[in-house]
C-alpha atoms as a PDB file:
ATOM      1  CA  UNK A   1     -30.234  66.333 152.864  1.00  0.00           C
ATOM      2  CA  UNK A   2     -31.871  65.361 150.355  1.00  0.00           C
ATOM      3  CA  UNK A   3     -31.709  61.690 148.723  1.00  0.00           C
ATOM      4  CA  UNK A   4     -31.623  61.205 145.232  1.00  0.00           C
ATOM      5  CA  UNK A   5     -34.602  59.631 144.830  1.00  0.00           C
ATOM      6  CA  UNK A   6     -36.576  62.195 146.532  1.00  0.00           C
ATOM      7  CA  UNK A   7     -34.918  64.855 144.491  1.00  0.00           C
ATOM      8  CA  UNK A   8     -36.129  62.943 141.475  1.00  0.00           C
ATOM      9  CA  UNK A   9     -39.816  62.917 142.465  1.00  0.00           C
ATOM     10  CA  UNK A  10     -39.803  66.853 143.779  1.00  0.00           C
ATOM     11  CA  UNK A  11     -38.055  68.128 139.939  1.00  0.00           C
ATOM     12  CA  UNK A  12     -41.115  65.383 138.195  1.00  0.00           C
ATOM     13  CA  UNK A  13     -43.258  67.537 140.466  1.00  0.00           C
ATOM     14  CA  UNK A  14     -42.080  70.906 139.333  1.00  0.00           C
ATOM     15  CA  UNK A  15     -41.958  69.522 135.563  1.00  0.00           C
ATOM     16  CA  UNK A  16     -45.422  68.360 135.632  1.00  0.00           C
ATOM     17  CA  UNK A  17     -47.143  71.357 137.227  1.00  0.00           C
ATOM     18  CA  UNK A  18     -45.068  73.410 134.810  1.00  0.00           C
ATOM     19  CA  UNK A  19     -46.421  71.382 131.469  1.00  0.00           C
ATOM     20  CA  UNK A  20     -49.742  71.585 132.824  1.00  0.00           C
ATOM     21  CA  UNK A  21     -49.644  74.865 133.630  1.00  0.00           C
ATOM     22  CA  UNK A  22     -48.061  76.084 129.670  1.00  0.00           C
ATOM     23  CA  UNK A  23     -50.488  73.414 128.090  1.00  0.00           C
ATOM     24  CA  UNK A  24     -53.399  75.131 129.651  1.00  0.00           C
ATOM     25  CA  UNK A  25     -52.698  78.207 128.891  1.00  0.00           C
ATOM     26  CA  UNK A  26     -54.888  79.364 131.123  1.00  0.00           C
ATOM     27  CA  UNK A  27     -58.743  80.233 130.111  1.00  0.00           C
ATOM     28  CA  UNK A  28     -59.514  82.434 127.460  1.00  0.00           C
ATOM     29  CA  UNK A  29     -61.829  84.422 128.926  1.00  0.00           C
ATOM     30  CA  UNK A  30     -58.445  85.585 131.382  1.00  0.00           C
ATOM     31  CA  UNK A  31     -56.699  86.443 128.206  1.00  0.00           C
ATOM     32  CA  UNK A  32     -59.789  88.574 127.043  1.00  0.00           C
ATOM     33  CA  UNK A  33     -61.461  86.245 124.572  1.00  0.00           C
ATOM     34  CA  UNK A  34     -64.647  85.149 124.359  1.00  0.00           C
ATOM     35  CA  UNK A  35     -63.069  81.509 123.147  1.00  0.00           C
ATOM     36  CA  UNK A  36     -64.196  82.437 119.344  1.00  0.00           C
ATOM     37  CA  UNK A  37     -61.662  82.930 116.996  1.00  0.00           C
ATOM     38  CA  UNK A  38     -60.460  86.327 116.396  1.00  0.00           C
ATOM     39  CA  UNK A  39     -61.038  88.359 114.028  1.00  0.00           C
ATOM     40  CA  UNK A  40     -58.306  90.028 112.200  1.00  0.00           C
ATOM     41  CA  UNK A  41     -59.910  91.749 109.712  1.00  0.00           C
ATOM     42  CA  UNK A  42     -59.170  95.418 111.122  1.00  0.00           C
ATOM     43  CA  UNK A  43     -55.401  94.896 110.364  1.00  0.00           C
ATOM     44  CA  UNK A  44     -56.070  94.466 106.373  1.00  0.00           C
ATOM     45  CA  UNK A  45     -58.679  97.317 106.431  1.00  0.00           C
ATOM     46  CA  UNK A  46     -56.440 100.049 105.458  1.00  0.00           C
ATOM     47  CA  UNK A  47     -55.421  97.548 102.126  1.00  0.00           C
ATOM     48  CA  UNK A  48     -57.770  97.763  99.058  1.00  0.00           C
ATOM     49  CA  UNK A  49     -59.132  94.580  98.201  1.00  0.00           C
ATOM     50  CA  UNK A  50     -57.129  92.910  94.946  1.00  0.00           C
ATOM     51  CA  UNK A  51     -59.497  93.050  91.780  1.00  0.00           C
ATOM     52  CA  UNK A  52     -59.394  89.132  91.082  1.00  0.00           C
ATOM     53  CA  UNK A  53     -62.720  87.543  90.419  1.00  0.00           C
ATOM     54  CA  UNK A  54     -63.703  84.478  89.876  1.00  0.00           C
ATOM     55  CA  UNK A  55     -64.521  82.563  86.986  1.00  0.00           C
ATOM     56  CA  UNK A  56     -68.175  80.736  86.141  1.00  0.00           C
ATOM     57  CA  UNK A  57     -66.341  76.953  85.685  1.00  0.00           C
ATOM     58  CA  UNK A  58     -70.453  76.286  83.666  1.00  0.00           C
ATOM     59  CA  UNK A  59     -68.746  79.038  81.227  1.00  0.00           C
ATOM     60  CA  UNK A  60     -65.190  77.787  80.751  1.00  0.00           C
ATOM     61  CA  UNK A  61     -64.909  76.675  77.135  1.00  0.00           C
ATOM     62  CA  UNK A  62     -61.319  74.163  77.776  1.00  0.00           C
ATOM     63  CA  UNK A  63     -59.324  74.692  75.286  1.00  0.00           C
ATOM     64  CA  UNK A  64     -57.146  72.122  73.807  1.00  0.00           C
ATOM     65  CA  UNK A  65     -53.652  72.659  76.162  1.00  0.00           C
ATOM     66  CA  UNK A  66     -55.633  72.290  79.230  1.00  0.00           C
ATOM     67  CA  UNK A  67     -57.323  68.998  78.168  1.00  0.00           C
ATOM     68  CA  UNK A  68     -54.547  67.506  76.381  1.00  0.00           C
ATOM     69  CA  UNK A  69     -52.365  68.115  79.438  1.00  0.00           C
ATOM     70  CA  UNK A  70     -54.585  65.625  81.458  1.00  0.00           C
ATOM     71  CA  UNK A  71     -57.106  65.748  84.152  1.00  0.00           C
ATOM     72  CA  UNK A  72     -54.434  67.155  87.038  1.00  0.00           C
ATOM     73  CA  UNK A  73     -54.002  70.418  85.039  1.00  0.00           C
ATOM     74  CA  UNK A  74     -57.155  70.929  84.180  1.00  0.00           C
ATOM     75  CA  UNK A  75     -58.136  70.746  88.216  1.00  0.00           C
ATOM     76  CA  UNK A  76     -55.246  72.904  88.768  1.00  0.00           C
ATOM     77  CA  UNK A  77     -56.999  75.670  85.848  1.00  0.00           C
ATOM     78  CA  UNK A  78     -60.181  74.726  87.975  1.00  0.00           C
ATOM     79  CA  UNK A  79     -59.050  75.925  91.559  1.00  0.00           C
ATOM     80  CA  UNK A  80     -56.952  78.781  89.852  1.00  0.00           C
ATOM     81  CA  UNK A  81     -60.470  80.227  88.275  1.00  0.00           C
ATOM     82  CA  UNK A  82     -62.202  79.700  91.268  1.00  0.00           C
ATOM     83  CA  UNK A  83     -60.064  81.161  93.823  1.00  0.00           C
ATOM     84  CA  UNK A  84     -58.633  84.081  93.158  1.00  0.00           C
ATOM     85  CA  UNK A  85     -58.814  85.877  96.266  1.00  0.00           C
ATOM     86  CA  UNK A  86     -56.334  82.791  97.445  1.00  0.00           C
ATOM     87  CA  UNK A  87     -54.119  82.641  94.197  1.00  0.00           C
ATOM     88  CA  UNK A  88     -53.467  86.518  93.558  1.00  0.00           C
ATOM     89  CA  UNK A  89     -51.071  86.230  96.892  1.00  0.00           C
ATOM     90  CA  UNK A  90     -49.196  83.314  95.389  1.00  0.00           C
ATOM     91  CA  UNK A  91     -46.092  84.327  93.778  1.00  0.00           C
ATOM     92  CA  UNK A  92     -44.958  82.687  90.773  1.00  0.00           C
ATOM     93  CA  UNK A  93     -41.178  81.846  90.791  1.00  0.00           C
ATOM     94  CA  UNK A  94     -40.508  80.555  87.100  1.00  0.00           C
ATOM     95  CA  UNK A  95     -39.703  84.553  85.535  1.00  0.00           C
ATOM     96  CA  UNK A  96     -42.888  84.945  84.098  1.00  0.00           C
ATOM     97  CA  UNK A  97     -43.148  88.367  85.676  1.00  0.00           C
ATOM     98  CA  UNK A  98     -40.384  89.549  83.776  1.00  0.00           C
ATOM     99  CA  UNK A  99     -40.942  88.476  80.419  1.00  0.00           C
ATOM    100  CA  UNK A 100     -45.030  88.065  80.482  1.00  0.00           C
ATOM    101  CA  UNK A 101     -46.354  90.995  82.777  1.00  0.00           C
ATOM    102  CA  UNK A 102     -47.718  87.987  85.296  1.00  0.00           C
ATOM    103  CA  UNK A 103     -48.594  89.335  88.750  1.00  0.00           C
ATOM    104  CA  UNK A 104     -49.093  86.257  90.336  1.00  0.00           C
ATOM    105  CA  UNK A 105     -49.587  82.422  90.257  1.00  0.00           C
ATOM    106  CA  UNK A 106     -52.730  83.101  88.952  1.00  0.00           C
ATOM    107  CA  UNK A 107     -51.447  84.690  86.001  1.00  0.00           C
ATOM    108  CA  UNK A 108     -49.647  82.000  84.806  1.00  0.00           C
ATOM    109  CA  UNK A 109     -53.442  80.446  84.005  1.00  0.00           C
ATOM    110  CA  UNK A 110     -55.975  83.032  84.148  1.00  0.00           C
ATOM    111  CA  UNK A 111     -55.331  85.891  81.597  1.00  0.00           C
ATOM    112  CA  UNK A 112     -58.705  87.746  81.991  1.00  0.00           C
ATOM    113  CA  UNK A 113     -62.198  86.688  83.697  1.00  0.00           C
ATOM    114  CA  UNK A 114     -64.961  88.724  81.853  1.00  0.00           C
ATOM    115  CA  UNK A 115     -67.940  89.868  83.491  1.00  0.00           C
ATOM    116  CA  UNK A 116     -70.367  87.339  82.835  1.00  0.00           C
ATOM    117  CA  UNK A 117     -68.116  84.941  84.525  1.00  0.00           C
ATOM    118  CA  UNK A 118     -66.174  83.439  81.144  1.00  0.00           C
ATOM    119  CA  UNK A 119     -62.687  83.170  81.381  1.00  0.00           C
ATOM    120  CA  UNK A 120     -59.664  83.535  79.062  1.00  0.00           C
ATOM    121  CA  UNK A 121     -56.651  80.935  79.730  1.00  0.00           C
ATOM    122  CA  UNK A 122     -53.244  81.446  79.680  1.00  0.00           C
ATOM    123  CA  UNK A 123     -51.120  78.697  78.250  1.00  0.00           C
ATOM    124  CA  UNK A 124     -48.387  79.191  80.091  1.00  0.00           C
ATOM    125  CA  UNK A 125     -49.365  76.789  83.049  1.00  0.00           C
ATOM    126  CA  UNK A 126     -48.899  73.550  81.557  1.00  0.00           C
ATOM    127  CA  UNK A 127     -46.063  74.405  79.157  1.00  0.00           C
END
């Protein structure tokens, strides 16, 4: 039989080759991977690519409720002109969809971006 002491150090046994064994994971290379990341691009291929381009910041005349609304908006105008292949899958939760045709968070701050990389605002952001 069994005393309790060695039944303590045979389950810490067990216990510790098990956590090794899940935190290993085993290699990559047994899984199939090279050990670079994957790519997952294939799944998205059948989706057309959202028409949101970015703004030319060197173009963006601010107007007036971006800078009186203080430096945090105006970085939050920044990022939304910048990245709209992020922003166009943000949703935007305050109704503006219903009552202003708005897509997406990016909506709510980027009306149009023309093609030489100018922008028109939307003052909806900081209201």
């Amino acid at each position: 039989m069994l005393t309790r002491r060695q039944f303590i150090a045979g389950g810490m046994a067990v216990a510790a080759a098990g956590v090794a064994a899940c935190s290993s994971g085993g290699s990559n290379a047994a899984r199939g991977g090279s050990g670079a990341a994957r790519d997952f691009s294939a799944r998205f291929a059948r989706f057309a690519v959202a028409d949101e381009p970015n703004g030319d910041l060197s173009k963006v005349v601010w107007p007036e409720f971006v800078t009186n609304a203080g430096p945090e908006v105006k970085r939050l105008y920044e990022f939304q002109i910048t990245h709209g292949e992020v922003s166009q899958y943000m949703p935007c939760f305050c109704g503006c969809g219903q009552n202003a045709g708005h897509r997406n968070n990016r909506d709510c701050y980027v009306k149009q971006v023309n093609a030489d990389g100018s922008v028109v605002l939307d003052s909806m952001a900081p209201t």
